[in-house]
PDB file of N, CA and C in Angstrom:
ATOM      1  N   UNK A   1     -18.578  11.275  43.628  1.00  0.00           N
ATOM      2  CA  UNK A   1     -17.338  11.173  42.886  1.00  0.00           C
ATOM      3  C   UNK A   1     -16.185  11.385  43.855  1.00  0.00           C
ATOM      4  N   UNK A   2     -14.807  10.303  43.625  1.00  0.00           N
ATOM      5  CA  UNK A   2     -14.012  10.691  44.803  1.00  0.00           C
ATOM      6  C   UNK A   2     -12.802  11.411  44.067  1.00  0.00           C
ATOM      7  N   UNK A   3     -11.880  12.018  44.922  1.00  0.00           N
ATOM      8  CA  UNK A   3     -10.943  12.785  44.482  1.00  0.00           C
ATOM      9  C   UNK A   3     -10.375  12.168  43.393  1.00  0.00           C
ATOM     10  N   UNK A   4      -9.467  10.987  43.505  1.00  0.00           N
ATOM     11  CA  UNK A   4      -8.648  10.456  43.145  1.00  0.00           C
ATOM     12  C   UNK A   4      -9.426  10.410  40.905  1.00  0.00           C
ATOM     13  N   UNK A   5     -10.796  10.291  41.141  1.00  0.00           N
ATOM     14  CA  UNK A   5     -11.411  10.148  40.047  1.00  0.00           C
ATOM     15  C   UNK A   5     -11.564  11.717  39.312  1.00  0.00           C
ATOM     16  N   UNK A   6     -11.519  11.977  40.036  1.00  0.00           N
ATOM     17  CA  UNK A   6     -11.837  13.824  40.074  1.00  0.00           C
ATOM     18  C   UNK A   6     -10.437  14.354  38.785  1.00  0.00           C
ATOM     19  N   UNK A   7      -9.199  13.587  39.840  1.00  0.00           N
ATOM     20  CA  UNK A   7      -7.885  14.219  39.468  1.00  0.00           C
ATOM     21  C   UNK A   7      -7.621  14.118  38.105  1.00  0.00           C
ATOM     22  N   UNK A   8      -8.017  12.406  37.970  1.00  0.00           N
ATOM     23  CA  UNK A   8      -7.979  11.594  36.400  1.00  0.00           C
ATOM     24  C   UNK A   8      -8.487  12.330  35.746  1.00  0.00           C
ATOM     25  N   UNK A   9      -9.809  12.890  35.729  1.00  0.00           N
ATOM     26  CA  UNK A   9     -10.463  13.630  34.609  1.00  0.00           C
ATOM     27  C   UNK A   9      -9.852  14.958  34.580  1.00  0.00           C
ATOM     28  N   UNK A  10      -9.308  15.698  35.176  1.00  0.00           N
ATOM     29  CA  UNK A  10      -8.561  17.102  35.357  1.00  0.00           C
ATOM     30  C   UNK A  10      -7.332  16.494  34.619  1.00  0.00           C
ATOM     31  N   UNK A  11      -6.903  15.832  34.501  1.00  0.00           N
ATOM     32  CA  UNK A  11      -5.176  15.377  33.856  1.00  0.00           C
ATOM     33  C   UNK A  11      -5.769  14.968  32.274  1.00  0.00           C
ATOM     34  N   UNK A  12      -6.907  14.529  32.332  1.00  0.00           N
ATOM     35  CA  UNK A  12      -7.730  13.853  30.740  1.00  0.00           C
ATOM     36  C   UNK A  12      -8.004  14.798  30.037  1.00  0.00           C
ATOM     37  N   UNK A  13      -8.498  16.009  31.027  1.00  0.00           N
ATOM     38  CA  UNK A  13      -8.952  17.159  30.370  1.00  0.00           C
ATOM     39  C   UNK A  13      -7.674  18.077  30.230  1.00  0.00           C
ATOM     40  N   UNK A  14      -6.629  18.111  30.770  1.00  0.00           N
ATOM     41  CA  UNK A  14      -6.005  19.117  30.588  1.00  0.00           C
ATOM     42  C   UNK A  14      -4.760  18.201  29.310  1.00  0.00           C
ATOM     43  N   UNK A  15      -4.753  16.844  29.511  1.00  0.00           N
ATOM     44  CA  UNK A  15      -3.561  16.299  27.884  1.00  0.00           C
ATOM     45  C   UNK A  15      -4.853  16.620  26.958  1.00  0.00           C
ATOM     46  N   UNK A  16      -6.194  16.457  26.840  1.00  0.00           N
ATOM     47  CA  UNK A  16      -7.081  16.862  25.512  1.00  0.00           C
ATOM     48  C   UNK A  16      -6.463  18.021  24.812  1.00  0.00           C
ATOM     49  N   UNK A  17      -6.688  19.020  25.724  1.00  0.00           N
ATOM     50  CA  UNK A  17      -6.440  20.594  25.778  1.00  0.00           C
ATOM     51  C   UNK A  17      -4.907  21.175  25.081  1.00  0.00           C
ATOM     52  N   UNK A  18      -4.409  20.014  25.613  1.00  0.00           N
ATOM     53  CA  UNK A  18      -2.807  20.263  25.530  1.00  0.00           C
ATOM     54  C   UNK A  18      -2.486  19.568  23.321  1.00  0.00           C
ATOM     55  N   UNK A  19      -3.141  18.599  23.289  1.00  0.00           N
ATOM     56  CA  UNK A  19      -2.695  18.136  22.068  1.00  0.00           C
ATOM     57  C   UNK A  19      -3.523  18.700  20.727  1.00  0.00           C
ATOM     58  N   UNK A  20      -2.643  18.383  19.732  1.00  0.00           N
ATOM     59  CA  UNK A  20      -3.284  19.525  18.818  1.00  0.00           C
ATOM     60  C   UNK A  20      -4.898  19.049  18.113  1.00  0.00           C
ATOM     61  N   UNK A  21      -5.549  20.023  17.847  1.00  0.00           N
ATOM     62  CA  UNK A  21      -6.662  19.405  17.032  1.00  0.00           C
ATOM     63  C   UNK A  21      -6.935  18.774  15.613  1.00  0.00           C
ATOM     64  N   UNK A  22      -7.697  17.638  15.248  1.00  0.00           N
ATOM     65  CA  UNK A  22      -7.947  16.873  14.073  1.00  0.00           C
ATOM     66  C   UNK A  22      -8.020  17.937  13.248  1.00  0.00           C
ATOM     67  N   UNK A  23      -7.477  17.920  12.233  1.00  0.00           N
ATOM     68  CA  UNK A  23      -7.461  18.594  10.772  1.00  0.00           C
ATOM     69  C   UNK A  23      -8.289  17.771   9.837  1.00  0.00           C
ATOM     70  N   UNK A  24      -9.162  18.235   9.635  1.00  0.00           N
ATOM     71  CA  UNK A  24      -9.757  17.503   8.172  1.00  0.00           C
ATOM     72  C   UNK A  24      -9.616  18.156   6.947  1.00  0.00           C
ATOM     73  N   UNK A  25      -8.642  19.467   7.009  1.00  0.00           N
ATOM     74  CA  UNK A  25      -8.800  20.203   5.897  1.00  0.00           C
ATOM     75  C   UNK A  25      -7.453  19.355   4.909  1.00  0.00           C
ATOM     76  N   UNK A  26      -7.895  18.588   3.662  1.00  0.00           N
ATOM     77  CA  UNK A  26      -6.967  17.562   3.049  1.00  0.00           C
ATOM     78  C   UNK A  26      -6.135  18.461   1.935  1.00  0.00           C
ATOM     79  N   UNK A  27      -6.465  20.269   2.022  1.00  0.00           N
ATOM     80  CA  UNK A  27      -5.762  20.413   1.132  1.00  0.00           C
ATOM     81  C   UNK A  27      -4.920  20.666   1.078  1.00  0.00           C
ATOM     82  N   UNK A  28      -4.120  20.835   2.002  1.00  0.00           N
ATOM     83  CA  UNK A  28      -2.435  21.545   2.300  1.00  0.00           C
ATOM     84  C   UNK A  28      -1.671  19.494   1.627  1.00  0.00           C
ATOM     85  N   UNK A  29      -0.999  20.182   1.266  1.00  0.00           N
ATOM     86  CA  UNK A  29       0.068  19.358   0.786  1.00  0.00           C
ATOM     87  C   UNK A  29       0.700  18.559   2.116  1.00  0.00           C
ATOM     88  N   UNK A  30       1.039  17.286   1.663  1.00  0.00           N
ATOM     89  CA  UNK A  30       1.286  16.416   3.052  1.00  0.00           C
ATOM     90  C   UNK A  30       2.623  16.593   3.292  1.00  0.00           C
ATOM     91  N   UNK A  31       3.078  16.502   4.675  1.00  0.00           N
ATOM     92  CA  UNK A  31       4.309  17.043   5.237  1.00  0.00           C
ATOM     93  C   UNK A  31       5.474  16.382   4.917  1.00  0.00           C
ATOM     94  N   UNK A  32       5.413  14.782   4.010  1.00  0.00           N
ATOM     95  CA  UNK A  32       6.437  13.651   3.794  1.00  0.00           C
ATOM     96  C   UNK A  32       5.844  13.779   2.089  1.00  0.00           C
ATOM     97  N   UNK A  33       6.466  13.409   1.225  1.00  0.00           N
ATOM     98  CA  UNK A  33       6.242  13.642   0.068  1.00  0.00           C
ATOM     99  C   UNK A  33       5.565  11.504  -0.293  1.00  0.00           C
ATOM    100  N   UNK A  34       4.886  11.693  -0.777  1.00  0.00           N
ATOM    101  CA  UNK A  34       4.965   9.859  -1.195  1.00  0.00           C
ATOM    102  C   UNK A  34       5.445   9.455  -2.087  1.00  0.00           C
ATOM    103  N   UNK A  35       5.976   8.032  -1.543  1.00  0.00           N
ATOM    104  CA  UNK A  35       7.004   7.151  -2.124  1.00  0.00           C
ATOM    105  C   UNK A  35       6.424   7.408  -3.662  1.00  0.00           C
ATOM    106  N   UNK A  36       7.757   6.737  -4.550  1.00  0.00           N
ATOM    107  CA  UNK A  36       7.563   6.752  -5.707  1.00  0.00           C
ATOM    108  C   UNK A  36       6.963   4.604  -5.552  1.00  0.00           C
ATOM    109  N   UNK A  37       6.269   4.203  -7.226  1.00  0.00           N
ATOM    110  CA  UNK A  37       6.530   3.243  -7.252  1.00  0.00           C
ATOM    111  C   UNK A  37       7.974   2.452  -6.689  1.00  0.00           C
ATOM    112  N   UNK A  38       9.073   2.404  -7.231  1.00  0.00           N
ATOM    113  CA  UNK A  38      10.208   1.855  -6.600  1.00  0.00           C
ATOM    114  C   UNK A  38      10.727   2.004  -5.806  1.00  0.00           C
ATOM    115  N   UNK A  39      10.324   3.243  -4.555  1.00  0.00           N
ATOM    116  CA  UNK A  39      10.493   3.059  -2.983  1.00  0.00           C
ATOM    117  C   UNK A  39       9.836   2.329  -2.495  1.00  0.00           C
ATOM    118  N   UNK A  40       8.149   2.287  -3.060  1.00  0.00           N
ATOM    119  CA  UNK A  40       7.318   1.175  -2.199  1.00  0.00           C
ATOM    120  C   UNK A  40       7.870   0.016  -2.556  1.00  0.00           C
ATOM    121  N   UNK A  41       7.807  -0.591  -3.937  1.00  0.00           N
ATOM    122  CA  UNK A  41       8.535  -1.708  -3.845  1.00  0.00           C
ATOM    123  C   UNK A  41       9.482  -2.204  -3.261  1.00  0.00           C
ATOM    124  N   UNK A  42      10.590  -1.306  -3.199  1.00  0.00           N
ATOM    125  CA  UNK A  42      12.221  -1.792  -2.301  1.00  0.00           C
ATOM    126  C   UNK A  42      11.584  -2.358  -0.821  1.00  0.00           C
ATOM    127  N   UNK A  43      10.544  -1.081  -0.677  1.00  0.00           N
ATOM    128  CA  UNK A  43       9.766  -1.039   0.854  1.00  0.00           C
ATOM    129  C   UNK A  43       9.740  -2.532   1.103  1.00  0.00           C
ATOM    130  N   UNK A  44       8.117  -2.885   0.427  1.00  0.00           N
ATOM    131  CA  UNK A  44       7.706  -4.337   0.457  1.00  0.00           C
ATOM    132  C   UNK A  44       8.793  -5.129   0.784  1.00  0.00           C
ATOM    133  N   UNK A  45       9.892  -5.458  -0.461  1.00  0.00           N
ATOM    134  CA  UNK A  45      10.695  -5.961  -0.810  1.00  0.00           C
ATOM    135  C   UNK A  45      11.570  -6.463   0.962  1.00  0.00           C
ATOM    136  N   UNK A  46      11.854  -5.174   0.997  1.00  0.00           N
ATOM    137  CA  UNK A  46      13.024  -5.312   2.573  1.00  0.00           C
ATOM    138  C   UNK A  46      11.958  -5.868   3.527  1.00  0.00           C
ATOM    139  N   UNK A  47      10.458  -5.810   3.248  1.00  0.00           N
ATOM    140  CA  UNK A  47       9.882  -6.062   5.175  1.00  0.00           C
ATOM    141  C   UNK A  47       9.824  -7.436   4.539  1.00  0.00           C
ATOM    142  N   UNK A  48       9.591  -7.809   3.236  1.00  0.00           N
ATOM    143  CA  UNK A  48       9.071  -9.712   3.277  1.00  0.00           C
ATOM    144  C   UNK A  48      10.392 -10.155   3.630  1.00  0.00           C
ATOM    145  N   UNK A  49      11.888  -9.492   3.288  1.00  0.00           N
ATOM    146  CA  UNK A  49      13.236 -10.358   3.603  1.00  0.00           C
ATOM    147  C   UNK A  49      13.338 -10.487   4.942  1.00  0.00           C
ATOM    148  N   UNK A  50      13.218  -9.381   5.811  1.00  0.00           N
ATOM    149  CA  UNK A  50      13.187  -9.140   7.047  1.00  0.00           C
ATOM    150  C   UNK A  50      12.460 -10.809   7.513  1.00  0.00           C
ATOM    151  N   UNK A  51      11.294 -10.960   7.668  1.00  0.00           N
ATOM    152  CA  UNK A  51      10.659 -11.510   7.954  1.00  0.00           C
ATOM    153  C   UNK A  51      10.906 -12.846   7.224  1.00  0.00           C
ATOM    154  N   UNK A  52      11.116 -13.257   6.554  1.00  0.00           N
ATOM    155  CA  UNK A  52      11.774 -14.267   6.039  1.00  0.00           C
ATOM    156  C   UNK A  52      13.333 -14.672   6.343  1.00  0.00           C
ATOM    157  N   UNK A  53      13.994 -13.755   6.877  1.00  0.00           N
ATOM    158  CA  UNK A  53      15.372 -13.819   7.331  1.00  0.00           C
ATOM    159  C   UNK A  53      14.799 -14.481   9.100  1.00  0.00           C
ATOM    160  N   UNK A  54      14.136 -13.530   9.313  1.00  0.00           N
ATOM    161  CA  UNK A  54      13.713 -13.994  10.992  1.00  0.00           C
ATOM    162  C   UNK A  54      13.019 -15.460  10.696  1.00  0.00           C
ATOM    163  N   UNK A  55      12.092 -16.091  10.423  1.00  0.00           N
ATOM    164  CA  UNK A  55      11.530 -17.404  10.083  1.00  0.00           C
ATOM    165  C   UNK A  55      12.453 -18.335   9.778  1.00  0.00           C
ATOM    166  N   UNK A  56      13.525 -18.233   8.561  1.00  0.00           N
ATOM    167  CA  UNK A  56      13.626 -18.758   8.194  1.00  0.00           C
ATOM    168  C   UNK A  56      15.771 -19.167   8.026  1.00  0.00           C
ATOM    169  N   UNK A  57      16.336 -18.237   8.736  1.00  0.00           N
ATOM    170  CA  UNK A  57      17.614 -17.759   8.945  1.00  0.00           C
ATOM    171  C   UNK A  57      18.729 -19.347   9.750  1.00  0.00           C
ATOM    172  N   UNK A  58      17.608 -19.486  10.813  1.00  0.00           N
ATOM    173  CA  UNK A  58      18.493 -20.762  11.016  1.00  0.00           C
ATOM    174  C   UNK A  58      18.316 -21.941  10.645  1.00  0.00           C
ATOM    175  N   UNK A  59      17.009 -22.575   9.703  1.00  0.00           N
ATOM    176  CA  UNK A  59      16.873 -23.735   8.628  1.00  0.00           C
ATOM    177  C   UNK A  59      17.718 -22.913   7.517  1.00  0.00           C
ATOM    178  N   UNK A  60      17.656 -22.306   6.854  1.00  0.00           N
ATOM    179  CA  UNK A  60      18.135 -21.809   5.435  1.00  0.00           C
ATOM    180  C   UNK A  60      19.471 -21.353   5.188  1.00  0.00           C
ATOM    181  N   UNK A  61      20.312 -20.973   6.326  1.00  0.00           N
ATOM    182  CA  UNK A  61      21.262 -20.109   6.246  1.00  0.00           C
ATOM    183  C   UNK A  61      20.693 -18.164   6.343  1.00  0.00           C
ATOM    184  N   UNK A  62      22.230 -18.057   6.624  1.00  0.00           N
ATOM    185  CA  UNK A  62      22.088 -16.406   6.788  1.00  0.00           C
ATOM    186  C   UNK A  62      21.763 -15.676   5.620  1.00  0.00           C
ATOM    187  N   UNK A  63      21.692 -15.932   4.593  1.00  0.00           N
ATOM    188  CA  UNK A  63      21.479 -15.216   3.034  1.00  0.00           C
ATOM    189  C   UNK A  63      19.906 -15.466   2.739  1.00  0.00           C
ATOM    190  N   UNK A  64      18.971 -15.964   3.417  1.00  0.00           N
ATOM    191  CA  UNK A  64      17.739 -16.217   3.273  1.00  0.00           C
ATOM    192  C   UNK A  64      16.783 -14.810   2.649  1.00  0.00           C
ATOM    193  N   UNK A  65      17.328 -13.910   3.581  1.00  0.00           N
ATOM    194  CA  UNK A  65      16.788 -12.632   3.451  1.00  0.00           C
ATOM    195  C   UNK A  65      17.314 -11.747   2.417  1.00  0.00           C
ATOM    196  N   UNK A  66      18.774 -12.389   1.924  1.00  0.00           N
ATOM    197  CA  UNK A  66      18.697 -11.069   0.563  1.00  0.00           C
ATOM    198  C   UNK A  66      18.247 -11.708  -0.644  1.00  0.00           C
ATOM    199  N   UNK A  67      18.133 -12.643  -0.178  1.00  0.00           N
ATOM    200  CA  UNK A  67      17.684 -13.817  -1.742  1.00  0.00           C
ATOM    201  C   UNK A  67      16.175 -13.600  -1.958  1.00  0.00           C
ATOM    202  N   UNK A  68      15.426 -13.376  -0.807  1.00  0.00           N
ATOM    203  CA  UNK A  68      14.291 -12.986  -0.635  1.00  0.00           C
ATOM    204  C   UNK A  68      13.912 -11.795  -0.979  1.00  0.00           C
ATOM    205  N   UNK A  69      14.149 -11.082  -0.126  1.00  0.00           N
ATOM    206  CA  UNK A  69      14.510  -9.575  -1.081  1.00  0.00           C
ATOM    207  C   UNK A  69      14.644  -9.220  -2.736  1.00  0.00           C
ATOM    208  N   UNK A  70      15.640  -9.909  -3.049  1.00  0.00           N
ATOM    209  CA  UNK A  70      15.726  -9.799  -4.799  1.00  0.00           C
ATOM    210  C   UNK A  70      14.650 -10.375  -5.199  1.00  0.00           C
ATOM    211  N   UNK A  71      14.269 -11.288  -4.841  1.00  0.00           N
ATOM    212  CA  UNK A  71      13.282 -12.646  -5.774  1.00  0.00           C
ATOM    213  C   UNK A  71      11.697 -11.731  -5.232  1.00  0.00           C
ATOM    214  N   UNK A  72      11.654 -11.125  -4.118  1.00  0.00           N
ATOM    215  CA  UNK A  72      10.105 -10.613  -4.099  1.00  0.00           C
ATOM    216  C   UNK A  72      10.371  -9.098  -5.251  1.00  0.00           C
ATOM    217  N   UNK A  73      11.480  -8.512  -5.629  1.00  0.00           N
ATOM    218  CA  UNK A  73      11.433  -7.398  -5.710  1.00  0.00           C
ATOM    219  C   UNK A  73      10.958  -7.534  -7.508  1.00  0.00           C
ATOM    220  N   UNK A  74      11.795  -8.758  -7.524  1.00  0.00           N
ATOM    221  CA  UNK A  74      11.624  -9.397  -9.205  1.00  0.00           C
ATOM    222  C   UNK A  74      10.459  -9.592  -9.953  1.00  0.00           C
ATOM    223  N   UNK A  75       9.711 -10.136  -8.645  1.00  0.00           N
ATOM    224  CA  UNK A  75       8.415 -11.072  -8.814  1.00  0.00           C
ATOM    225  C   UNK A  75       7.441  -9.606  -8.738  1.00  0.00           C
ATOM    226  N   UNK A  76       7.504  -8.657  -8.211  1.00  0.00           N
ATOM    227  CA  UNK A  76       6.753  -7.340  -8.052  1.00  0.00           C
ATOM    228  C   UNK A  76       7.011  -6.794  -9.508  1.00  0.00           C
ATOM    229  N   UNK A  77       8.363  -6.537 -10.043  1.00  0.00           N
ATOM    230  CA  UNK A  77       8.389  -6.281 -11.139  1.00  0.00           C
ATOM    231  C   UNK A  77       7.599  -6.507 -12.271  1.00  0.00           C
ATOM    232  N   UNK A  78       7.480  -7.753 -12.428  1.00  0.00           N
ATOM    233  CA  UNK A  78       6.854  -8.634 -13.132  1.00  0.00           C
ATOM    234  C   UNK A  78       5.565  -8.855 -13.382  1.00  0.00           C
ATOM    235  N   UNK A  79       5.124  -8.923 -11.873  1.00  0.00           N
ATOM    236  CA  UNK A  79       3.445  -8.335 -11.721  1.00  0.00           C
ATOM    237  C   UNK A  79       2.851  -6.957 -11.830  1.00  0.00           C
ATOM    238  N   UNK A  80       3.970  -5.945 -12.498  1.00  0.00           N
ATOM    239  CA  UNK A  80       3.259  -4.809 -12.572  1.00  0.00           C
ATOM    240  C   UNK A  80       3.360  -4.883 -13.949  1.00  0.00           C
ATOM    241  N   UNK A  81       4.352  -5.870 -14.470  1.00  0.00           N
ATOM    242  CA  UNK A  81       4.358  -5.822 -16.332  1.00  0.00           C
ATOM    243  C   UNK A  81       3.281  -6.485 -16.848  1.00  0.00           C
ATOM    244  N   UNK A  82       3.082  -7.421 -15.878  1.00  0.00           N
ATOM    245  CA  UNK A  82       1.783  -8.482 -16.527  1.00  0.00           C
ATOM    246  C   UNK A  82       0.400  -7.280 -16.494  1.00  0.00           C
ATOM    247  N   UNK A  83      -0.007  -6.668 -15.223  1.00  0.00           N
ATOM    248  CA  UNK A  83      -0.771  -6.025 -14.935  1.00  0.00           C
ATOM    249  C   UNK A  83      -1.250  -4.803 -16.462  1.00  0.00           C
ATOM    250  N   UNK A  84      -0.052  -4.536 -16.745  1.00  0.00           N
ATOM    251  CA  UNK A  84       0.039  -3.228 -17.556  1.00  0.00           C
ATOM    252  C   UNK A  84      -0.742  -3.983 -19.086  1.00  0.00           C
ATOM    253  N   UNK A  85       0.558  -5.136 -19.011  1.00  0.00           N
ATOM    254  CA  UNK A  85      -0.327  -5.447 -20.250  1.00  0.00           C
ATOM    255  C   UNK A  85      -1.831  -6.302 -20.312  1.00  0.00           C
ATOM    256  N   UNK A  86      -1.877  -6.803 -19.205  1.00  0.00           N
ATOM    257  CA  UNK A  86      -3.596  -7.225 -18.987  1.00  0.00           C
ATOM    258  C   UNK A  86      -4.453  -5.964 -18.572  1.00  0.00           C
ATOM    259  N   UNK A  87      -3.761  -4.520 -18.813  1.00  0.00           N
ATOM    260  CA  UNK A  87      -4.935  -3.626 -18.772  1.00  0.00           C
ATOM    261  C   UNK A  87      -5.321  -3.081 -20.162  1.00  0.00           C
ATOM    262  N   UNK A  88      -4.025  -3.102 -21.141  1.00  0.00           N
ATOM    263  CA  UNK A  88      -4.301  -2.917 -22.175  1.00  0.00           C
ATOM    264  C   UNK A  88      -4.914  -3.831 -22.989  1.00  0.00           C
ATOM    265  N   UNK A  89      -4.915  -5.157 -22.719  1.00  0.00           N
ATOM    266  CA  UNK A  89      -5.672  -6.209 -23.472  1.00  0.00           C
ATOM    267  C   UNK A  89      -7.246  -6.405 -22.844  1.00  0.00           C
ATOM    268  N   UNK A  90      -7.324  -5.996 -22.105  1.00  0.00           N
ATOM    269  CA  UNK A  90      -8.877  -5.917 -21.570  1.00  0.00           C
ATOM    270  C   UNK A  90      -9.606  -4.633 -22.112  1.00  0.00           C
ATOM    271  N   UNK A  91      -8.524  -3.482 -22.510  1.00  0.00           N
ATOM    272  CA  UNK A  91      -8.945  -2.309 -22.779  1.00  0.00           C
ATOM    273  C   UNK A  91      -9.392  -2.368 -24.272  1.00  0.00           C
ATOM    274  N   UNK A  92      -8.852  -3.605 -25.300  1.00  0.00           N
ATOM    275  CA  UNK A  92      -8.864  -3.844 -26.131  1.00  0.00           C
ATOM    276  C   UNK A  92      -9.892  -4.665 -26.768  1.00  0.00           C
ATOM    277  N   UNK A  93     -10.041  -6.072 -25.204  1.00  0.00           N
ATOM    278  CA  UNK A  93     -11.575  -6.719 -25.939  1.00  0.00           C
ATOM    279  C   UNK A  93     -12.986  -5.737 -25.429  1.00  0.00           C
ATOM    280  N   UNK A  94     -12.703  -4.954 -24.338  1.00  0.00           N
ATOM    281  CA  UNK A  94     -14.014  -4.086 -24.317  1.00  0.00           C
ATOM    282  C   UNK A  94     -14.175  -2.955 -25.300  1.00  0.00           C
ATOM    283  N   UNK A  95     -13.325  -2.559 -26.410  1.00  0.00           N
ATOM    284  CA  UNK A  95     -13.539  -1.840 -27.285  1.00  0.00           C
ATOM    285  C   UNK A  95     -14.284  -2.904 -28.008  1.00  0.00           C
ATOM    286  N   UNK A  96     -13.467  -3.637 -28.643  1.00  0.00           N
ATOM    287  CA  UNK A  96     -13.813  -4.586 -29.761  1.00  0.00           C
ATOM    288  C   UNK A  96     -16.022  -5.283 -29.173  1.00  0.00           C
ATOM    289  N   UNK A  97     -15.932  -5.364 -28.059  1.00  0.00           N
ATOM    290  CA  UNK A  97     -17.120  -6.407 -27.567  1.00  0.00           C
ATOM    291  C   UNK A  97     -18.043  -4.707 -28.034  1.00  0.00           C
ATOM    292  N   UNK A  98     -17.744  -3.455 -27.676  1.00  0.00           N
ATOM    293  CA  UNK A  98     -18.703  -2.212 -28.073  1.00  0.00           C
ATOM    294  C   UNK A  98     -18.870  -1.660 -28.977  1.00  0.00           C
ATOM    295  N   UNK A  99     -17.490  -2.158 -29.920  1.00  0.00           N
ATOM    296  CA  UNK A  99     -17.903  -1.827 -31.847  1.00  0.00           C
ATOM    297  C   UNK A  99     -18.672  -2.555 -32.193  1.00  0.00           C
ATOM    298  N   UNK A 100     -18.391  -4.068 -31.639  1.00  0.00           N
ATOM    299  CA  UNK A 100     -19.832  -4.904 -32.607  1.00  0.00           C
ATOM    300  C   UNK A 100     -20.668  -4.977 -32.000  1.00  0.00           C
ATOM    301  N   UNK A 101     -20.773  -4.719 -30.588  1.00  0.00           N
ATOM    302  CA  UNK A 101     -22.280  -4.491 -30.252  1.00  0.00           C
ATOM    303  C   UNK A 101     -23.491  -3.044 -30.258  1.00  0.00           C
ATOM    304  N   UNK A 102     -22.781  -2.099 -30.824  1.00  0.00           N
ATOM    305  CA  UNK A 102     -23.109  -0.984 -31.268  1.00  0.00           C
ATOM    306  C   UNK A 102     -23.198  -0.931 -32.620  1.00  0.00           C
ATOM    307  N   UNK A 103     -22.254  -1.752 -33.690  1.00  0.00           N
ATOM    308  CA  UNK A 103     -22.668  -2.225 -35.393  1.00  0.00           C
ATOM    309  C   UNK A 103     -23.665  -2.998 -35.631  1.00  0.00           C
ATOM    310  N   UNK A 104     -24.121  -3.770 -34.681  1.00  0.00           N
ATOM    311  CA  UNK A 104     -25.032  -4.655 -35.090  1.00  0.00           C
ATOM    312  C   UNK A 104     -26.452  -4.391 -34.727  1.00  0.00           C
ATOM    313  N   UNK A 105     -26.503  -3.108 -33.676  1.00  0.00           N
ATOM    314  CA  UNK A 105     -27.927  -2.653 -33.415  1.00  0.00           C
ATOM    315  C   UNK A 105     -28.080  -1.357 -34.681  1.00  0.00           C
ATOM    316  N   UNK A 106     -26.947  -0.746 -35.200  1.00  0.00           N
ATOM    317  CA  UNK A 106     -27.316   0.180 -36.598  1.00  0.00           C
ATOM    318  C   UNK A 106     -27.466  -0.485 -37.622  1.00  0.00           C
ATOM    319  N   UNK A 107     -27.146  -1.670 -37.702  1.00  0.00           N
ATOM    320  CA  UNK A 107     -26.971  -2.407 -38.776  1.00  0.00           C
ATOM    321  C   UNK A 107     -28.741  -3.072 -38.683  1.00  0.00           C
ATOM    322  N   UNK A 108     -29.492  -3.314 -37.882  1.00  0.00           N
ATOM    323  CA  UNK A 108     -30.849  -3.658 -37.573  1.00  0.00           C
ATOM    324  C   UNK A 108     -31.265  -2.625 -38.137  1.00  0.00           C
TER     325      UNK A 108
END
């Protein structure tokens, strides 16, 4: 082994040493609180304009990105209303599909 390799592992071993250790203990409360629904959304919202402003800024004009912005933030809206109510209507034919398929084996 030559010095120079020697040194590397003495500098590897001593930043290991130096940085803090993995925590796996998940129960302490996390140090940033998490977003609500409508921060993540705005979130989303601003990185697709971003990125749609950059793509698309000098075919489209400069307003590409807030138009984008509103219209993804809309369209998120929307898909969490559809969502809500396609959970309650699914929640509704799997009742209905387990009353009559539970009436009709007492009813035998």
């Amino acid at each position: 082994m030559n010095e120079s390799s020697a040194t590397n592992f003495d500098e590897l071993y001593s930043r290991i040493k130096a940085e803090r250790p993995i925590s796996l203990d998940f129960s302490q409360e996390p140090k940033k609180p998490e977003p609500t629904l409508d921060e993540a959304r705005d979130d989303l919202a601003k990185s697709v304009s971003e990125i749609a402003h950059a793509l698309f800024a000098k075919r489209f004009g400069p307003l590409v990105g807030s138009v984008t912005q509103t219209t993804v933030n809309a369209v998120l809206k929307d898909l969490e209303k559809s969502a809500y109510r396609l959970k309650g209507d699914v929640t509704l034919v799997t009742e209905e599909f387990l009353d009559r398929a539970l009436n009709k084996k007492r009813k035998k």
